[in-house]
N, C-alpha and C. Protein backbone atom coordinates (compact mmCIF):
# COMPACT_ATOMS: atom_id res chain seq x y z
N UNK A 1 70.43 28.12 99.34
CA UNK A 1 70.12 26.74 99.08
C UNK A 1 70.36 25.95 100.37
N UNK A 2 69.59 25.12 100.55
CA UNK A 2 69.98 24.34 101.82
C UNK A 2 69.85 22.91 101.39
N UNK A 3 70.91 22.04 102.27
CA UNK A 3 71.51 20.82 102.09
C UNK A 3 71.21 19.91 103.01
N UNK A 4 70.29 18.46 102.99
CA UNK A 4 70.73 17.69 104.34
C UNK A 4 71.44 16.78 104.05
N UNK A 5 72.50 16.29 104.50
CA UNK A 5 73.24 15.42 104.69
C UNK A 5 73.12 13.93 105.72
N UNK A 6 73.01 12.60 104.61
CA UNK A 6 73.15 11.85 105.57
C UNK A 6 74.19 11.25 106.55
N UNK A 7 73.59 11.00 107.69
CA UNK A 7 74.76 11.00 108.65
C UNK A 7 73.80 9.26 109.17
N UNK A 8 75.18 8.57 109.92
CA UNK A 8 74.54 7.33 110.54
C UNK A 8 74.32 7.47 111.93
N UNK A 9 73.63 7.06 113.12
CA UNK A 9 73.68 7.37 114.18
C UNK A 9 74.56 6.37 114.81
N UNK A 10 75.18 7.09 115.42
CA UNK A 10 76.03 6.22 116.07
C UNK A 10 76.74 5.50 117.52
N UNK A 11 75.53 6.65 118.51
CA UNK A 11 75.20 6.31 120.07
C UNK A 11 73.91 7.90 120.02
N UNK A 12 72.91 7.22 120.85
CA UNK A 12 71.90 8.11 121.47
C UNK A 12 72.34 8.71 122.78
N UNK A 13 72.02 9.94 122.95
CA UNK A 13 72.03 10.38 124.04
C UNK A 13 71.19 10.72 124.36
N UNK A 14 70.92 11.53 126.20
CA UNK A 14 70.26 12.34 126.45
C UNK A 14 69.48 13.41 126.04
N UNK A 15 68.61 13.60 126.30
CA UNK A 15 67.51 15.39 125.91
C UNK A 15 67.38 15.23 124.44
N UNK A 16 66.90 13.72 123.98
CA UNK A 16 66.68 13.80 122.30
C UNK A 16 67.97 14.43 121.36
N UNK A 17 68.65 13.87 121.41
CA UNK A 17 70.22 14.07 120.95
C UNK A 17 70.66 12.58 120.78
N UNK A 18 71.60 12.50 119.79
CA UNK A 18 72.68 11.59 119.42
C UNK A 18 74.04 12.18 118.60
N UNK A 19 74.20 10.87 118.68
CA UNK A 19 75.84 11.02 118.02
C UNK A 19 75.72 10.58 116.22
N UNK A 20 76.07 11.46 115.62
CA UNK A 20 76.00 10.76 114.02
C UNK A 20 77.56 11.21 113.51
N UNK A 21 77.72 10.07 112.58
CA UNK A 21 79.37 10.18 111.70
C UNK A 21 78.96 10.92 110.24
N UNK A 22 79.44 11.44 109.79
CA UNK A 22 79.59 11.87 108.62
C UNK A 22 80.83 11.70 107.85
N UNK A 23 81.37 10.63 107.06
CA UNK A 23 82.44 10.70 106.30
C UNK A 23 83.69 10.78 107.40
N UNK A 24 83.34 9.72 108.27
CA UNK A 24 84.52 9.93 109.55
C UNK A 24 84.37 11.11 110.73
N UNK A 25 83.55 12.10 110.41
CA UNK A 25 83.32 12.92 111.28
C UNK A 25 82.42 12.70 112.30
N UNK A 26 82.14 12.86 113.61
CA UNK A 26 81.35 12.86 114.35
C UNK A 26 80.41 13.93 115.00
N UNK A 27 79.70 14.45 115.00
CA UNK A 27 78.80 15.62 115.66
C UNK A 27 77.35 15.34 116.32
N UNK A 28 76.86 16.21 117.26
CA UNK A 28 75.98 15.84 118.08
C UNK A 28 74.74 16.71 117.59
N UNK A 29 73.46 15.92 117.17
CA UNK A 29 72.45 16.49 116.32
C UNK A 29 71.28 16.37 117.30
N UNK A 30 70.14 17.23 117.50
CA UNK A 30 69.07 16.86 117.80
C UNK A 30 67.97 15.92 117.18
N UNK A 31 67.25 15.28 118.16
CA UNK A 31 66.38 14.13 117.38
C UNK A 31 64.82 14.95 117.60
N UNK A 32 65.08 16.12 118.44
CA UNK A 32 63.55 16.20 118.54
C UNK A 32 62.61 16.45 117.36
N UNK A 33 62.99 16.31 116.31
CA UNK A 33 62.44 16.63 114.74
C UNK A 33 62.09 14.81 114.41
N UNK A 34 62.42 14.29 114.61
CA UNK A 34 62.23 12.96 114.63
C UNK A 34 61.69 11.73 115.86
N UNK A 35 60.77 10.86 115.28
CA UNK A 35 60.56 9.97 116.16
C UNK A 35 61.36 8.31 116.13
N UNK A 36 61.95 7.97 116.85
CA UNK A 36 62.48 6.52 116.39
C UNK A 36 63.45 6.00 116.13
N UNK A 37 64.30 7.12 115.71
CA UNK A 37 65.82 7.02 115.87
C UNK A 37 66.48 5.64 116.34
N UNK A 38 67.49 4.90 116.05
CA UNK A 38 68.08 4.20 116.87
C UNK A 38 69.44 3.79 116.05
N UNK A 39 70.54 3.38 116.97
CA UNK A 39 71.68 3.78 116.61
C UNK A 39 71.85 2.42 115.04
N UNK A 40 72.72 2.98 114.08
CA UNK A 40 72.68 2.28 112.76
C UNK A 40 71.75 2.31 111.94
N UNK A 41 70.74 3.83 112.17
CA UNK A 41 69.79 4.05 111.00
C UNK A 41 70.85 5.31 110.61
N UNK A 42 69.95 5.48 109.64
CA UNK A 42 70.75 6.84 108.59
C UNK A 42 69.37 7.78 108.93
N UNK A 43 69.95 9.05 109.38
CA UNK A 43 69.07 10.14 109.21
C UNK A 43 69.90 11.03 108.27
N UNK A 44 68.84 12.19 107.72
CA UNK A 44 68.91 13.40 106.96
C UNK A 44 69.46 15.02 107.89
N UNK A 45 70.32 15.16 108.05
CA UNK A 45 70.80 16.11 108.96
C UNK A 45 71.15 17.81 108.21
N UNK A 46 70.45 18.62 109.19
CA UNK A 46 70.14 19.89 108.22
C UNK A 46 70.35 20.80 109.59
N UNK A 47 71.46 21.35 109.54
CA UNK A 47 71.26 22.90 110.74
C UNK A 47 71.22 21.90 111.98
N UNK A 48 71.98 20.83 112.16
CA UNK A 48 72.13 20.54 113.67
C UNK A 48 70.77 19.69 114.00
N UNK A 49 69.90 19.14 113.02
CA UNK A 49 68.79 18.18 113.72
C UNK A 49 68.42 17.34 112.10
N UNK A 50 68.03 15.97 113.23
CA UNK A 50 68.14 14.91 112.16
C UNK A 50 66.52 15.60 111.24
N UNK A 51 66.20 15.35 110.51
CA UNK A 51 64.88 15.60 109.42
C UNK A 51 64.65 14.28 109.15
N UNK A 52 64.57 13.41 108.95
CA UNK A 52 64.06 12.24 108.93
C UNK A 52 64.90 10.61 108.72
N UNK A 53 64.36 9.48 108.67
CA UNK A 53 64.77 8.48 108.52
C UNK A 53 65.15 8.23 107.46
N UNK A 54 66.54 7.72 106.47
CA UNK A 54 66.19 7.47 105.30
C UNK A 54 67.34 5.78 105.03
N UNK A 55 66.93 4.76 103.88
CA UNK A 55 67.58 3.71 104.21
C UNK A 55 69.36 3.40 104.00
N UNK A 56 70.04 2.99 104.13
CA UNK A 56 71.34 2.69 104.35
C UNK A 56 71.44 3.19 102.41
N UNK A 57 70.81 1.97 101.45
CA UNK A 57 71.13 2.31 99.98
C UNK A 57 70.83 3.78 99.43
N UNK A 58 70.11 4.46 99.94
CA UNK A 58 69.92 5.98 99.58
C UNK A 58 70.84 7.03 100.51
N UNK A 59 71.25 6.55 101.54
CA UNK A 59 72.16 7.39 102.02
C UNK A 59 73.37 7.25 101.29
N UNK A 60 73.54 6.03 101.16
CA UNK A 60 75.06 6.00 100.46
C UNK A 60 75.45 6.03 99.10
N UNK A 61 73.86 6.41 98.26
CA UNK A 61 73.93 6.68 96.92
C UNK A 61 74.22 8.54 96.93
N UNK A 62 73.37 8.75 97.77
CA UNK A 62 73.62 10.65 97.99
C UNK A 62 74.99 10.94 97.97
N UNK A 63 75.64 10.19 99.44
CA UNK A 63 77.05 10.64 99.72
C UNK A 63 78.23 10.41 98.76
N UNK A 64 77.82 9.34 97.86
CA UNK A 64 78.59 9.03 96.72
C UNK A 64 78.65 10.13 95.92
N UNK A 65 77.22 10.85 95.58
CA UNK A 65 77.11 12.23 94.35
C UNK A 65 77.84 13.38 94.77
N UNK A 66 77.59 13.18 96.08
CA UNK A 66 78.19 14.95 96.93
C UNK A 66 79.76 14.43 96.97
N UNK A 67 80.48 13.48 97.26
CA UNK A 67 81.92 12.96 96.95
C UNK A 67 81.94 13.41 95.27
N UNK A 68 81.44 12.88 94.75
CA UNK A 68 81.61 13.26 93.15
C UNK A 68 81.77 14.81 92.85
N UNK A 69 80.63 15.49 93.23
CA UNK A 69 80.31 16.95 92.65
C UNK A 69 82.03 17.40 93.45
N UNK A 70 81.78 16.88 94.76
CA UNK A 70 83.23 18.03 95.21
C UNK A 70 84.47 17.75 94.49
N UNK A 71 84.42 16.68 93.67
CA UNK A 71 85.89 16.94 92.78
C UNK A 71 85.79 17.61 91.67
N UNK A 72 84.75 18.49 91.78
CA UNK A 72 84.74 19.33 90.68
C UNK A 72 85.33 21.02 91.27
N UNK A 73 85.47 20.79 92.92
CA UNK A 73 85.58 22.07 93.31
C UNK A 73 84.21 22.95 93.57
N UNK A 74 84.36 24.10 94.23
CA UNK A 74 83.81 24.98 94.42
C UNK A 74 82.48 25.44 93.50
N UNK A 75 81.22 25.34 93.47
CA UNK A 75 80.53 26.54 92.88
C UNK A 75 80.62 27.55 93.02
N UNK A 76 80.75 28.09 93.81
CA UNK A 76 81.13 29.73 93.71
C UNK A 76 82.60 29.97 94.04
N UNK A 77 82.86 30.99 93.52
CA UNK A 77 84.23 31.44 94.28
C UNK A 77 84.49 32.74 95.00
């Protein structure tokens, strides 16, 4: 199963790369999958590259469900 996660951007860099937070975390994603980027949009982040644009209220309705499901613990064990 594969997951993207929204992340906010949070400085652009060089060679189509930026900086995105995740839940306090920070990591460096490629943009070359995307056009337009700019820092304080929400992209969809999957395997290290953003997948697309999506708006502030749908990112933070997602991250709310995936906070939810994980207090249920583990699907598999």
């Amino acid at each position: 199963m594969c997951l993207a996660i929204p992340a906010e951007v949070v400085e652009l860099l060089e060679d189509d790369t930026a900086v995105v937070e995740i839940g306090g975390v920070r990591k460096v994603v490629s943009l070359m999958l995307l056009d337009g980027a700019e820092v304080g949009d929400y992209v969809l982040v999957h395997a290290g590259f953003a997948m697309e644009k999506v708006d502030r209220e749908e990112a933070e309705r997602t991250l709310a469900l995936l906070e939810e499901a994980a207090e249920f613990g583990p699907l598999y064990e």
